[in-house]
Protein backbone atom coordinates (compact mmCIF):
# COMPACT_ATOMS: atom_id res chain seq x y z
CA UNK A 1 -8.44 3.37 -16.56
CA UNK A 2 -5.30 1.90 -17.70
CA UNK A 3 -4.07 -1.70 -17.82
CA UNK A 4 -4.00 -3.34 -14.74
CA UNK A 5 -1.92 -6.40 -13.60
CA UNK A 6 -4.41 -9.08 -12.57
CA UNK A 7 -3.59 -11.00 -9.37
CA UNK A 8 -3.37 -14.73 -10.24
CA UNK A 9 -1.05 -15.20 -7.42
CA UNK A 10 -0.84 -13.01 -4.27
CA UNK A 11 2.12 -14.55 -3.06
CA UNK A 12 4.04 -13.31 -5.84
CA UNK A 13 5.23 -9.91 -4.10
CA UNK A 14 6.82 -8.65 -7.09
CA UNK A 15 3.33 -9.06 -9.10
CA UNK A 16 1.46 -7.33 -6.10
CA UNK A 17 3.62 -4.62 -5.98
CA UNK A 18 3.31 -4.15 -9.66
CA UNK A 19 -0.47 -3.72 -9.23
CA UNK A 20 -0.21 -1.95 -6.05
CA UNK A 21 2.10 0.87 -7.90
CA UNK A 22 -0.65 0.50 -11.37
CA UNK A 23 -3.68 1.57 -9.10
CA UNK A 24 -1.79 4.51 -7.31
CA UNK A 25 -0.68 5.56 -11.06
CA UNK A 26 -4.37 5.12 -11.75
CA UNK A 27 -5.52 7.30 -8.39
CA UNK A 28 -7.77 4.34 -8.21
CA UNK A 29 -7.29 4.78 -4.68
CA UNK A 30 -9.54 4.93 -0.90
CA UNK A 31 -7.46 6.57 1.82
CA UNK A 32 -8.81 5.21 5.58
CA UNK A 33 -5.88 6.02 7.10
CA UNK A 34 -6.02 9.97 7.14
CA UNK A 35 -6.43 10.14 11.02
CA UNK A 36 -4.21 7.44 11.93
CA UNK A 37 -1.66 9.13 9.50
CA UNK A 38 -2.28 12.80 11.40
CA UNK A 39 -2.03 11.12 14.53
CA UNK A 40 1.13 9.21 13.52
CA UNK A 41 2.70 12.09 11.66
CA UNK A 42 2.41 10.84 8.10
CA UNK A 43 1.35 12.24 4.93
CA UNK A 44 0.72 11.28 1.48
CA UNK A 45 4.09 11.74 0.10
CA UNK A 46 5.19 9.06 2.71
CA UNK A 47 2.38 6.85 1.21
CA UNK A 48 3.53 7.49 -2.02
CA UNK A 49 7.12 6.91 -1.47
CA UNK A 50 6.18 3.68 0.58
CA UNK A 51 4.28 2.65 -2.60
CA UNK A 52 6.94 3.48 -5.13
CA UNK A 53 10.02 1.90 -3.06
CA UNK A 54 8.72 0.31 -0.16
CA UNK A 55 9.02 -3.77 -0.53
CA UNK A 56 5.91 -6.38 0.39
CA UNK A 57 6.85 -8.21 3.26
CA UNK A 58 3.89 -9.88 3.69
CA UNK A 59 -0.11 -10.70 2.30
CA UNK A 60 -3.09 -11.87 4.04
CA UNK A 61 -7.02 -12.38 3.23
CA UNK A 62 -8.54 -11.08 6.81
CA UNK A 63 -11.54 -10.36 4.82
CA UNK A 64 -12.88 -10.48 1.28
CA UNK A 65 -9.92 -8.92 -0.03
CA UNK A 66 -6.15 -9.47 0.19
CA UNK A 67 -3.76 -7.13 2.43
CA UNK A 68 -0.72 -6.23 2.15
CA UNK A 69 2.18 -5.05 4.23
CA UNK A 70 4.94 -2.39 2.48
CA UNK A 71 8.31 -1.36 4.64
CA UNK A 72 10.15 1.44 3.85
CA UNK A 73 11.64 4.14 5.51
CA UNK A 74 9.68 7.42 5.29
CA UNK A 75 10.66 10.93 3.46
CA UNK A 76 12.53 12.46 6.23
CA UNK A 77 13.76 8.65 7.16
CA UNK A 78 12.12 6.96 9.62
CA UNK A 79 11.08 3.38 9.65
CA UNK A 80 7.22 2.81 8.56
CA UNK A 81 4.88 -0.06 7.38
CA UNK A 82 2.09 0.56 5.30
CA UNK A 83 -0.77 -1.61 5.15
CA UNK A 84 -3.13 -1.67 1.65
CA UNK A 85 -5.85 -4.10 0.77
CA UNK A 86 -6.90 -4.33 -3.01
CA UNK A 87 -10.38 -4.71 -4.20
CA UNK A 88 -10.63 -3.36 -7.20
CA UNK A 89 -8.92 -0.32 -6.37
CA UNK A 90 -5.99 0.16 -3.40
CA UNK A 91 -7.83 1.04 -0.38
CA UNK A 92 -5.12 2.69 2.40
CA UNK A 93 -5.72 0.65 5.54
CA UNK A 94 -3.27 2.04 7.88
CA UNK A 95 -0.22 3.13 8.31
CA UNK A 96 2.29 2.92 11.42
CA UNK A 97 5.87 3.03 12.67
CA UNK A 98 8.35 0.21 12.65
């Protein structure tokens, strides 16, 4: 595994989305989204694109581990949000339409 950006301050989107975009290049990665992806009519080219040139528009800690949101439009254009939580590695919560 490469060097990874630690997280001193989640807040700092710039920072998160640095790691967020070290742990794809890393495939350090959990997808949970796969049916809510099929369903929505995603795949992981949209993820990847969201992760490459979406923007973090906002962070949480629901849980043990802090979530955060990415908007971008899709491939083919349309409006999407995806959610990731990082613990470690980027784990693929969900991912929906704007």
């Amino acid at each position: 595994m490469g060097k990874i950006i630690p997280l001193r301050n989640p807040g700092n989107y710039r920072r998160a989305h640095q790691r967020i975009r070290a742990l794809w290049e890393e495939r350090e990665v959990i997808n949970h989204a796969k049916r809510r992806m099929q369903e929505r009519g995603f795949d992981m080219t949209d993820i990847e694109h969201a992760i490459r040139y979406g923007r973090v528009t906002d962070h949480s800690k629901p849980h043990a581990w802090w979530r955060y949101v990415l908007d971008v439009r899709s491939v083919d254009g349309r409006p999407m949000r995806v959610v990731v939580e990082i613990d470690g590695r980027l784990i693929i919560v969900t991912v929906v339409r704007r």
